[in-house]
Protein backbone atom coordinates (compact mmCIF):
# COMPACT_ATOMS: atom_id res chain seq x y z
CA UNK A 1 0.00 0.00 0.00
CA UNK A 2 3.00 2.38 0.79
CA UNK A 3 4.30 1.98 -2.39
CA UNK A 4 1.35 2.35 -4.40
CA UNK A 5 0.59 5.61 -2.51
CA UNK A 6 4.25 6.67 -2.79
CA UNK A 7 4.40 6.19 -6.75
CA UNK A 8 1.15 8.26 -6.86
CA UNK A 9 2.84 11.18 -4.95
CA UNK A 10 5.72 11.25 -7.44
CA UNK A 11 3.71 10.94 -10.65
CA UNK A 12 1.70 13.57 -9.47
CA UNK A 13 4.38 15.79 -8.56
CA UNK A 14 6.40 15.19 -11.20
CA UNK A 15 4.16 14.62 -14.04
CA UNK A 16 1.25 17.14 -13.25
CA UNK A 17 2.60 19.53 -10.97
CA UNK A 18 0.17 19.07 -8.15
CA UNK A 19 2.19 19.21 -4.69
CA UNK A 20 2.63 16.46 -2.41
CA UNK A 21 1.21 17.90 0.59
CA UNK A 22 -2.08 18.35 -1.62
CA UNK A 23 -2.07 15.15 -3.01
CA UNK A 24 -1.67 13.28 0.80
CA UNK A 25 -4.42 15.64 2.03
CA UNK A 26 -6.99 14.57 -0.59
CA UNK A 27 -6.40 10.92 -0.02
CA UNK A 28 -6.32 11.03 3.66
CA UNK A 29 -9.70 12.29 3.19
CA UNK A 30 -11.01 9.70 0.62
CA UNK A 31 -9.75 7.08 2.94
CA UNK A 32 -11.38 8.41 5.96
CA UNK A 33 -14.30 8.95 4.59
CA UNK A 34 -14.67 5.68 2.74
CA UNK A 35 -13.81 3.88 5.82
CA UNK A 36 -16.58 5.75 7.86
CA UNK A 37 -18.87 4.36 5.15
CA UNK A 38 -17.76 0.71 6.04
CA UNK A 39 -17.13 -1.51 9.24
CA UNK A 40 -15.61 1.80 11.20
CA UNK A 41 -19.27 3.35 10.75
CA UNK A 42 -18.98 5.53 13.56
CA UNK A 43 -15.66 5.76 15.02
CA UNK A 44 -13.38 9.06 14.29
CA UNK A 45 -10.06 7.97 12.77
CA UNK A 46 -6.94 10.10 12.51
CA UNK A 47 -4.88 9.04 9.75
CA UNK A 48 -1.60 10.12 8.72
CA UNK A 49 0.39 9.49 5.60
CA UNK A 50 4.30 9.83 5.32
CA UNK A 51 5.16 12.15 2.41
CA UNK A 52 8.77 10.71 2.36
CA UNK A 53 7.94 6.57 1.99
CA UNK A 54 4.26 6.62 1.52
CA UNK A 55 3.91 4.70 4.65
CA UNK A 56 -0.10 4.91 6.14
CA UNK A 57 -1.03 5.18 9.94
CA UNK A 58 -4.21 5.16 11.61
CA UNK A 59 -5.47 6.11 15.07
CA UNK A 60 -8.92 5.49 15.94
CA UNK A 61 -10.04 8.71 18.34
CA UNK A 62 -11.15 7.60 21.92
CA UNK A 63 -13.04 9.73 24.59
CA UNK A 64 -11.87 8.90 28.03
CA UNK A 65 -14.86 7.90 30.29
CA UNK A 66 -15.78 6.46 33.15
CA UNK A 67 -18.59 4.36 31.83
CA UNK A 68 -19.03 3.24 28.18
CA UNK A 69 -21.48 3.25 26.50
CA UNK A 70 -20.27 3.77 22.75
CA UNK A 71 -17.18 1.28 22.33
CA UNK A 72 -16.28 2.78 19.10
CA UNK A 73 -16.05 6.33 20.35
CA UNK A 74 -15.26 5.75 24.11
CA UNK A 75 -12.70 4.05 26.09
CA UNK A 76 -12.74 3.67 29.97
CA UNK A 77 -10.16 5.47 32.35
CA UNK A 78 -8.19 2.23 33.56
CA UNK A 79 -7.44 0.92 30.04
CA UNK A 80 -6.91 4.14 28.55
CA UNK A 81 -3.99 4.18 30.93
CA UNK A 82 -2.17 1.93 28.79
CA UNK A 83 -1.94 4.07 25.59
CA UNK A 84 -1.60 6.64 27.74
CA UNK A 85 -0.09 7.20 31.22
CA UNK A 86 -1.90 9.86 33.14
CA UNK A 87 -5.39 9.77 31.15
CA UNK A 88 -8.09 11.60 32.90
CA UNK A 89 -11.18 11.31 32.10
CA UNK A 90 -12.55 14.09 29.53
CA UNK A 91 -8.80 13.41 27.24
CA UNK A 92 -8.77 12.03 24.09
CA UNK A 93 -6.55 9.23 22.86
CA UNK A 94 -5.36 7.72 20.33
CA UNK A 95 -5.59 4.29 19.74
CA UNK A 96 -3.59 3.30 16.71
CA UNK A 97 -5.03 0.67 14.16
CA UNK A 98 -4.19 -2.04 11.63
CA UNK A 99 -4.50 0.15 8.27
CA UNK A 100 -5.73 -3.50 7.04
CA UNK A 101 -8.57 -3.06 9.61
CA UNK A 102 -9.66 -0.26 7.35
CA UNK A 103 -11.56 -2.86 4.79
CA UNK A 104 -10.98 -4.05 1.55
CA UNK A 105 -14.31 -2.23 0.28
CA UNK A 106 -12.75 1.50 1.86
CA UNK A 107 -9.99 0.78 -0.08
CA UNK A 108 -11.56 0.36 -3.10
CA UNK A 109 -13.42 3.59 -2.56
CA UNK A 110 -10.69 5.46 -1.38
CA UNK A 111 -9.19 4.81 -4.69
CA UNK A 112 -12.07 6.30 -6.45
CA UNK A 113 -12.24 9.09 -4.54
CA UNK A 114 -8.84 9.78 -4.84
CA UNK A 115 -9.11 9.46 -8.72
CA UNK A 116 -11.90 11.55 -8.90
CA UNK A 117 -10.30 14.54 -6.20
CA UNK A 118 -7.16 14.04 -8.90
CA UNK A 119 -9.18 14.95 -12.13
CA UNK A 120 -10.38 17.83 -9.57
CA UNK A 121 -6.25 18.99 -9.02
CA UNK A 122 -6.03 18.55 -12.44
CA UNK A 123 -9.05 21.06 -13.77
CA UNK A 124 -8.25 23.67 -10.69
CA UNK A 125 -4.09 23.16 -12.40
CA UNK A 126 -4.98 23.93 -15.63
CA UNK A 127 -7.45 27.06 -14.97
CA UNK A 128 -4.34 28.17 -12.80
CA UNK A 129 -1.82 28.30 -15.04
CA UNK A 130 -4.11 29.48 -17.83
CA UNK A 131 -6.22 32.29 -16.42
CA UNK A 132 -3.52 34.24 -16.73
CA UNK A 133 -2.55 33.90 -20.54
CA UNK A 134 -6.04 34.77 -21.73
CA UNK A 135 -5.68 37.31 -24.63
CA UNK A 136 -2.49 35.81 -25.37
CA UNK A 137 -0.77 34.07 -28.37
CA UNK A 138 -0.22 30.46 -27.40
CA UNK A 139 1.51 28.19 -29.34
CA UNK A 140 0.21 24.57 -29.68
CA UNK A 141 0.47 21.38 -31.73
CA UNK A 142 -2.77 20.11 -33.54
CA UNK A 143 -3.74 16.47 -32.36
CA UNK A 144 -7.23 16.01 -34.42
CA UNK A 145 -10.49 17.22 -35.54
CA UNK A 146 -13.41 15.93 -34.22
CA UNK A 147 -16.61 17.18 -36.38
CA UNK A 148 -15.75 21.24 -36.88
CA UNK A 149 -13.80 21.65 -33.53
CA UNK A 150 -9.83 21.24 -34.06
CA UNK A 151 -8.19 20.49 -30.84
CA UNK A 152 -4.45 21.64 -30.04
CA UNK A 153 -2.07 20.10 -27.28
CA UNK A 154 -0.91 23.19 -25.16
CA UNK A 155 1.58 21.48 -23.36
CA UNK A 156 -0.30 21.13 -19.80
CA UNK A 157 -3.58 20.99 -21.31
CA UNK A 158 -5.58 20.21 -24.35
CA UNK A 159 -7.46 23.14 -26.09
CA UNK A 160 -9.86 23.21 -28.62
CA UNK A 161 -10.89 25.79 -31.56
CA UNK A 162 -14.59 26.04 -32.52
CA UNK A 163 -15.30 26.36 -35.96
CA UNK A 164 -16.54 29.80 -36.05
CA UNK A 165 -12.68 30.88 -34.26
CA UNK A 166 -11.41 29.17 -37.63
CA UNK A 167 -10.18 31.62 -40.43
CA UNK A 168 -11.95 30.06 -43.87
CA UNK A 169 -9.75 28.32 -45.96
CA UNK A 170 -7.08 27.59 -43.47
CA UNK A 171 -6.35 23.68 -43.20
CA UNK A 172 -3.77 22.18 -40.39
CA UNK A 173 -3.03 18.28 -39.98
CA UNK A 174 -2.50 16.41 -36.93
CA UNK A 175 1.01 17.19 -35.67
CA UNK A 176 1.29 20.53 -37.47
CA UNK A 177 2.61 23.30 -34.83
CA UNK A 178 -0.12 26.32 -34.86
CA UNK A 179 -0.32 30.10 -32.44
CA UNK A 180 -3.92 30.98 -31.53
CA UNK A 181 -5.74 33.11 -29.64
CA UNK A 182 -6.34 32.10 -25.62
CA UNK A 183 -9.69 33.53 -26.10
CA UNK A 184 -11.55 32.48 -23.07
CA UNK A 185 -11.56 29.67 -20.21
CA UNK A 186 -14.92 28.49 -20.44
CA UNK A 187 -15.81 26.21 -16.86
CA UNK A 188 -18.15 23.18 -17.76
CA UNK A 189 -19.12 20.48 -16.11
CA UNK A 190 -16.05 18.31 -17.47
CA UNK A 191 -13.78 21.19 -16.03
CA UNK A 192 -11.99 24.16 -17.43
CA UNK A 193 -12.18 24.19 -21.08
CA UNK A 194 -9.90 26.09 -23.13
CA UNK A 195 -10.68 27.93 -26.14
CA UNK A 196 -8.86 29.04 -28.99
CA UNK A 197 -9.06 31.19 -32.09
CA UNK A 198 -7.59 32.30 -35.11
CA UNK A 199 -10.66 34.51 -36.51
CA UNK A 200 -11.14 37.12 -33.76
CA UNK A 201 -9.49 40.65 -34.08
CA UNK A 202 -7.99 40.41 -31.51
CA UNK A 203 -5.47 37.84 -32.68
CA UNK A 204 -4.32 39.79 -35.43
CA UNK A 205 -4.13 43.37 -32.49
CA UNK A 206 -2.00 40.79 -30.48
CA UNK A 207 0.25 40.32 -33.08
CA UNK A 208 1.09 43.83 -33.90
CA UNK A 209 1.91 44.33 -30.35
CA UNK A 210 4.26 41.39 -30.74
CA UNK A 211 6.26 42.30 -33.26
CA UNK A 212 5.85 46.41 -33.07
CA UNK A 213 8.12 47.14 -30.24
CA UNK A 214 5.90 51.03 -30.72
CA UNK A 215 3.01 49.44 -30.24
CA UNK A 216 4.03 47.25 -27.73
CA UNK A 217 5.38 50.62 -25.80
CA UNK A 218 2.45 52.79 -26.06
CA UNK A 219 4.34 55.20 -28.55
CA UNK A 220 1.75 53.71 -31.50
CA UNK A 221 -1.60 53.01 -30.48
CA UNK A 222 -4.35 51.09 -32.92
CA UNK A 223 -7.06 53.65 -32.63
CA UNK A 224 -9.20 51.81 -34.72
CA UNK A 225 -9.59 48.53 -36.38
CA UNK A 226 -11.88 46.22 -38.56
CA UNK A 227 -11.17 42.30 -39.72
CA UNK A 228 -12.82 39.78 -42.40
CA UNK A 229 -10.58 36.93 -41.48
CA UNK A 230 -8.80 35.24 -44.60
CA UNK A 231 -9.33 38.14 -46.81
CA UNK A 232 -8.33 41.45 -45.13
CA UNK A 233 -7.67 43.85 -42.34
CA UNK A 234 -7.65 47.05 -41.68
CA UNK A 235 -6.26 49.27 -39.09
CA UNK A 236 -5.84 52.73 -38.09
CA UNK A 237 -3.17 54.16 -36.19
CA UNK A 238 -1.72 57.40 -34.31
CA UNK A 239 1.38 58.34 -33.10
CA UNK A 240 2.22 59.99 -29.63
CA UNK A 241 5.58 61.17 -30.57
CA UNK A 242 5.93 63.45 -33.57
CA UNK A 243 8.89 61.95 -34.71
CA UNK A 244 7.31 58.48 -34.98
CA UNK A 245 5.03 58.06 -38.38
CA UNK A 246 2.90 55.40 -36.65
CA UNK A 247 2.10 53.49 -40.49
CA UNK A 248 6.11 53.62 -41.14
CA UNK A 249 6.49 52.02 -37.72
CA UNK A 250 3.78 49.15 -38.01
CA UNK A 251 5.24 48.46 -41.98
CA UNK A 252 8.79 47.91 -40.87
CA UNK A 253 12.20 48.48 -43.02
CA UNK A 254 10.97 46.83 -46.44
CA UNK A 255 7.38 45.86 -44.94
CA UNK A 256 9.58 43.02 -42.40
CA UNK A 257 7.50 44.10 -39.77
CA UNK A 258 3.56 43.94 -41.78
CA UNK A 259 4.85 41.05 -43.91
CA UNK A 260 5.85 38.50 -40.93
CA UNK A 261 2.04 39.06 -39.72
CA UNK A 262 0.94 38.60 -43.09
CA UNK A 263 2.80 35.50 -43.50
CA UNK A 264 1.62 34.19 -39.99
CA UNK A 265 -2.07 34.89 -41.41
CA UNK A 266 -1.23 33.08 -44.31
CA UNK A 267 -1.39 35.70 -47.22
CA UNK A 268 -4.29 38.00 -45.94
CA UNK A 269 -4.34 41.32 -46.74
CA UNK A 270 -3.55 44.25 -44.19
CA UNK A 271 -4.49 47.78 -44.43
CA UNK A 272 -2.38 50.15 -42.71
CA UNK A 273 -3.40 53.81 -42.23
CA UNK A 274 -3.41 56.94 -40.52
CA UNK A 275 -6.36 57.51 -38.00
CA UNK A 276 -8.59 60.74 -38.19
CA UNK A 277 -11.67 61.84 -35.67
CA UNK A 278 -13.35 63.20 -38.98
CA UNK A 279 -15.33 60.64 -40.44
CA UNK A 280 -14.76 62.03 -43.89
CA UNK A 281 -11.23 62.31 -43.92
CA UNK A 282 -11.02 58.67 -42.26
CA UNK A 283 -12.99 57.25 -44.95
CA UNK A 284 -10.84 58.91 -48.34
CA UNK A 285 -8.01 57.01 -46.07
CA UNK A 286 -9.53 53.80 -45.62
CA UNK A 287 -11.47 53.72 -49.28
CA UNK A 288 -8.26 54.05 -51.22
CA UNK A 289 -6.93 53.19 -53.88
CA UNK A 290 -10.97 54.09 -54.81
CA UNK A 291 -11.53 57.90 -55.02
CA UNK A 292 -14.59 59.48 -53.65
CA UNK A 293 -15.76 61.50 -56.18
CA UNK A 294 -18.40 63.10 -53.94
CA UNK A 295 -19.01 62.57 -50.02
CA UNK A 296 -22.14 63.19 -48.13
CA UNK A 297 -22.75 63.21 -44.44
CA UNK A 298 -25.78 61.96 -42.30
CA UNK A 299 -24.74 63.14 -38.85
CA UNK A 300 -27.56 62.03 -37.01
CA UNK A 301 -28.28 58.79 -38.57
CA UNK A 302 -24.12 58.17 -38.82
CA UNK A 303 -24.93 57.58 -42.65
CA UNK A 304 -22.23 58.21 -45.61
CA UNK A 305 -23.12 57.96 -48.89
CA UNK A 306 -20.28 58.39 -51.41
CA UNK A 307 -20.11 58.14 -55.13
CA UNK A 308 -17.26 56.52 -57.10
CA UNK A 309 -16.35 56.33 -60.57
CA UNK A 310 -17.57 53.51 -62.67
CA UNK A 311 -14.10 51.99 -62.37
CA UNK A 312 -13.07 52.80 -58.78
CA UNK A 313 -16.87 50.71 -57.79
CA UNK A 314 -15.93 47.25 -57.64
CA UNK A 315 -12.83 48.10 -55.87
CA UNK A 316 -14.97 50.78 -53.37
CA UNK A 317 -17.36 47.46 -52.58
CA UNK A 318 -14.76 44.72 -52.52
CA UNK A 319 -15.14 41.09 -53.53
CA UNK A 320 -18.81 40.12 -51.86
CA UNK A 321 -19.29 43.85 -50.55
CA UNK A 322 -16.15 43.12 -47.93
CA UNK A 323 -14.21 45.81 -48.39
CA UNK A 324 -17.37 48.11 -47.72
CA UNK A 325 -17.99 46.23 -44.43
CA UNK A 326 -14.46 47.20 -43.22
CA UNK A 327 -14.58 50.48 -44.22
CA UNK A 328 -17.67 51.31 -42.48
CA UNK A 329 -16.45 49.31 -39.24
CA UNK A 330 -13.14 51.08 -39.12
CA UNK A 331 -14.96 54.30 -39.60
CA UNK A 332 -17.75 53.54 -37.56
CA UNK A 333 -20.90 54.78 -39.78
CA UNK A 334 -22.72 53.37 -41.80
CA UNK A 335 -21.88 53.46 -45.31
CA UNK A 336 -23.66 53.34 -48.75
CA UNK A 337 -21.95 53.48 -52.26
CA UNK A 338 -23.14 54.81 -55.50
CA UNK A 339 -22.09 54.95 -59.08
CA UNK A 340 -20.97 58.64 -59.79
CA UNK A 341 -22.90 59.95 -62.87
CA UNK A 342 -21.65 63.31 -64.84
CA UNK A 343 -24.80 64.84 -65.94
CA UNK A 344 -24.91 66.07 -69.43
CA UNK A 345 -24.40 69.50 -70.48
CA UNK A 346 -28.15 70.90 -71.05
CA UNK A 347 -28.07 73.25 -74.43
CA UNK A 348 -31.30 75.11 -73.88
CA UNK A 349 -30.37 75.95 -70.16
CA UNK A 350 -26.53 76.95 -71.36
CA UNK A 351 -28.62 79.36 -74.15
CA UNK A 352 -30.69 81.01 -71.65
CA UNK A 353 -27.93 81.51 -69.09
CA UNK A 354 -25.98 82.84 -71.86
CA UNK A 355 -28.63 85.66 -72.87
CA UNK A 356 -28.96 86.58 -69.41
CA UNK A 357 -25.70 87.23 -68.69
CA UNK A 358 -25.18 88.60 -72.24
CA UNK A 359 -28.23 91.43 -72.10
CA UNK A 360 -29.39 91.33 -68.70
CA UNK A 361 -32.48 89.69 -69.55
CA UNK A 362 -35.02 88.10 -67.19
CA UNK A 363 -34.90 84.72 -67.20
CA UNK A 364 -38.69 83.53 -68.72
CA UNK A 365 -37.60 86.66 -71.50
CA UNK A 366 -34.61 84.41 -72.11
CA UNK A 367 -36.83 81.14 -72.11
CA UNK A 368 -39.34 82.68 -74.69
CA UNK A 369 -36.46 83.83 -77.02
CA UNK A 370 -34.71 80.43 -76.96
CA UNK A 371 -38.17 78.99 -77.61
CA UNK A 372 -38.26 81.42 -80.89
CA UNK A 373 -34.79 79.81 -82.14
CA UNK A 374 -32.72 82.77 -80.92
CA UNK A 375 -30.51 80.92 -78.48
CA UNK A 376 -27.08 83.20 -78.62
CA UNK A 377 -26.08 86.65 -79.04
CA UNK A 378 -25.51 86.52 -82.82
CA UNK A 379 -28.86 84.75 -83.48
CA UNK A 380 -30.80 88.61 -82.73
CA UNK A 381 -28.77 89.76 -86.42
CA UNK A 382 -31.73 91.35 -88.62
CA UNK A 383 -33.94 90.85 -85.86
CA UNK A 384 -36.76 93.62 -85.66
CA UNK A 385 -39.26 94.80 -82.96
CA UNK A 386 -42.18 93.43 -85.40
CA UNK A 387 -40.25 90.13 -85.88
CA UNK A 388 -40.45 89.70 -81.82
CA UNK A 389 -44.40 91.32 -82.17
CA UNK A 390 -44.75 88.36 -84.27
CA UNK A 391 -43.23 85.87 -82.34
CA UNK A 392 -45.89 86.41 -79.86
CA UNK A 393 -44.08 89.51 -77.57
CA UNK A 394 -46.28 92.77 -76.84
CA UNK A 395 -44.82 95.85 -78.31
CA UNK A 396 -43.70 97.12 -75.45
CA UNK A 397 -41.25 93.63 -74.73
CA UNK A 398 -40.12 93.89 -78.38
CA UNK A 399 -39.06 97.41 -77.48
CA UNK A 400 -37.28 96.65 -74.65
CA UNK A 401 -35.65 93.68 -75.82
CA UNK A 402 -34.30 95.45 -79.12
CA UNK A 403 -32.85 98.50 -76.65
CA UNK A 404 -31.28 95.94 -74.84
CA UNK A 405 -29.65 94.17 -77.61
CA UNK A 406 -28.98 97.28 -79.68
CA UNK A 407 -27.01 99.14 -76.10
CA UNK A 408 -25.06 96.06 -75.32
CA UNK A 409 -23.62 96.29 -78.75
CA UNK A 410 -22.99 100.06 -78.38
C-alpha cells in the first residue's frame, strides 16, 4: 500500500505539478471517509500518511470515560492508561489501528475518490496556469479534428478551436505546430475548457503588439480597427511622438514588420493607415486606392453615402461587398456606395444663361427667345421689334428687348 501511494505522490508531482502535501491531504480524506462508510461506521479515525515513503497510519479517536457506552467512540479510564499514562477522564486518545482493519471495500473507494479529487487537481491546475494567458498568443500542436472543432495540445492541457474561431480556408493536420488566440476559459461540467481562435481581431491586435516594439510601448496606439478573417484587415493608427510616423512604424524596413504578420495569417491582406476623428477624412483614407468623387454626411443617422467612378466601384465594394464592411467598421458609420454619374451639359439651359448674362435679360424673357430659335447673341442679327411682335411679344417687350440688344452692342 506504501508503495502504491508513494508512486502516486511522485507521478503527481512530477508529471502534473500538483504538490505532495495536496495530493496526501486529498487521499487522507477519501480514505477516511470511505472507511466511515464501512465496518468503522462511527468511530473518528486520525490518519496520517508519510510524504517521504508513503507509509499509512491510523489512530482510531477515543473519549476517556468512566462508563461506556459507545465502544467505538469511548474508552474507559483504567485501560486508557495503557496508551496513555496519566489519562483523565474528559482526554482524548489515540488508539492506533491495523490500516488493514480499514476494509478491503474502503480501499476500493478510497481509490475512487482519490481518482476523482485528482481529475479535480487537475481542472483547478490547468485554470491556474491558464487564467492568466487569456488574450495571449499560445503556441500549440494540432492532435485532431473531431466534427468542426480542431483540438491543439498546449503542453499542460488540451485546447480546442470552434469552428466559427477558424479563419476560412485555413487547413492544419495532426502534428502541425499552430499560435492561436487564448480567447476564453470556459468552466463546464467536465472542467476548465480552453478555447482558442484564429478569426477574432484580436489575434491579429495581439500580433502587432508582438512584433511592433511602438506598439508594444504605447508610442503607436491602434485607434481603430476592422477584420474579415482570410481576406483582409484594416487598421488605423496614431502616433504619440511626432517623430514616430505610426504606419512607417507598423510596416517595418521593407514591410519586415507587416509582412511577418501577413505570412503568420497566411497571405491576408492588411491595411495600414493613418487615423482621423473626422469621419470624412477617415474614410478617403480607408477607401483608397478608390476615389470618392463626392461625399455626403448623415450626422444624425451616422450615414455616408459616397459616389465613385464607374471603375473605382468594384474596388470601393470589394469582392462580396467586404471591403465596404471594413470600411464602415473602421470608420464607424454606416456606409452606402453609389455609381458617380456626370450629368450632361443641357443646351437650352446653357442658351438662356448665356442671354442673361449677355443682355441682362429676365430669365422667362430668355426662355421665350430660346423657344423662338434665338438661343445666342448673334442669333438677334436682322432681328426687328415686329419680328419679336410676331413671335408672340407685346410691343412694349419687343421694345425693350431690341434697346437691350442694340445698347449692349454700343
Amino acid at each position: 500500500m506504501s508503495s502504491e501511494i508513494l508512486s502516486v505522490l511522485e507521478y503527481m508531482e512530477k508529471e502534473k505539478g500538483i504538490p505532495r502535501a495536496d495530493m496526501i491531504s486529498a487521499i487522507v480524506n477519501a480514505i477516511k471517509t470511505a472507511a466511515l462508510k464501512g465496518i468503522n461506521s462511527g468511530q473518528e479515525l486520525k490518519i496520517e500518511i508519510n510524504p517521504k515513503n508513503g507509509q499509512l497510519h491510523a489512530w482510531s479517536l477515543l473519549k476517556v470515560v468512566d462508563s461506556i457506552s459507545d465502544p467505538k467512540t469511548q474508552i474507559h479510564v483504567e485501560k486508557a492508561q495503557v496508551f496513555k499514562s496519566g489519562a483523565v477522564i474528559g482526554d482524548v486518545i489515540e488508539k492506533e489501528i491495523d490500516p488493514a482493519y480499514l476494509g478491503r471495500i474502503a480501499a476500493q473507494t478510497a481509490r475512487q475518490a482519490i481518482m476523482q479529487r485528482l481529475r479535480q487537481f487537475e481542472k483547478e491546475r490547468i485554470y491556474d496556469d491558464f487564467k492568466d494567458s487569456v488574450g495571449d498568443i499560445v503556441s500549440g500542436t494540432v492532435r485532431r479534428r473531431e466534427r468542426n472543432d480542431l483540438f491543439v495540445d498546449l503542453g499542460k492541457a488540451e485546447a480546442v478551436m470552434p469552428g466559427k474561431e477558424q479563419v476560412p480556408g485555413e487547413e492544419y493536420s495532426p502534428g502541425e505546430r499552430i499560435r492561436c488566440l487564448l480567447m476564453e476559459i470556459e468552466n463546464s461540467t467536465r472542467g476548465p475548457e480552453i478555447i482558442l481562435s484564429r478569426s477574432n481581431p484580436k489575434f491579429v491586435r495581439r500580433l502587432f503588439e508582438l512584433e511592433v516594439t511602438e506598439i508594444a510601448d504605447g508610442t503607436v496606439k491602434i485607434e481603430a480597427f476592422a477584420r474579415e478573417p482570410g481576406y483582409r484587415t484594416k487598421i488605423a493608427v496614431t502616433s504619440s511622438d511626432p517623430k514616430v510616423d505610426p504606419v512607417g512604424a507598423c510596416v517595418g524596413a521593407r514591410g519586415a514588420r507587416v509582412k511577418s504578420i501577413v505570412r503568420e495569417l497566411n497571405g491576408e491582406k492588411i491595411d495600414i493607415i493613418p487615423y482621423h476623428a473626422d469621419p470624412k477624412a477617415m474614410l478617403i483614407e480607408a477607401i483608397k486606392p478608390a476615389v470618392p468623387r463626392e461625399i455626403f454626411l448623415d450626422e444624425k443617422n451616422k450615414r455616408i453615402l459616397i459616389r465613385v467612378a464607374n471603375e473605382d466601384l468594384a474596388i470601393a465594394i470589394g469582392r462580396k461587398g467586404q471591403n465596404a464592411r471594413l470600411t464602415s467598421r473602421l470608420v464607424g458609420w454606416r456606409l452606402d456606395i453609389e455609381e458617380f454619374k456626370t450629368e450632361a451639359a443641357d443646351p437650352r439651359a446653357q442658351a438662356i444663361a448665356l442671354l442673361v448674362a449677355t443682355f441682362g435679360f429676365e430669365k422667362p424673357v430668355a426662355e421665350r427667345l430660346v423657344a423662338q430659335g434665338i438661343n445666342s447673341p448673334a442669333a438677334f442679327e436682322g432681328v426687328e421689334a415686329k419680328d419679336l411682335v410676331d413671335a408672340g411679344f407685346t410691343e412694349e417687350e419687343a421694345q425693350g428687348i431690341i434697346a437691350k440688344v442694340t445698347g449692349a452692342h454700343a
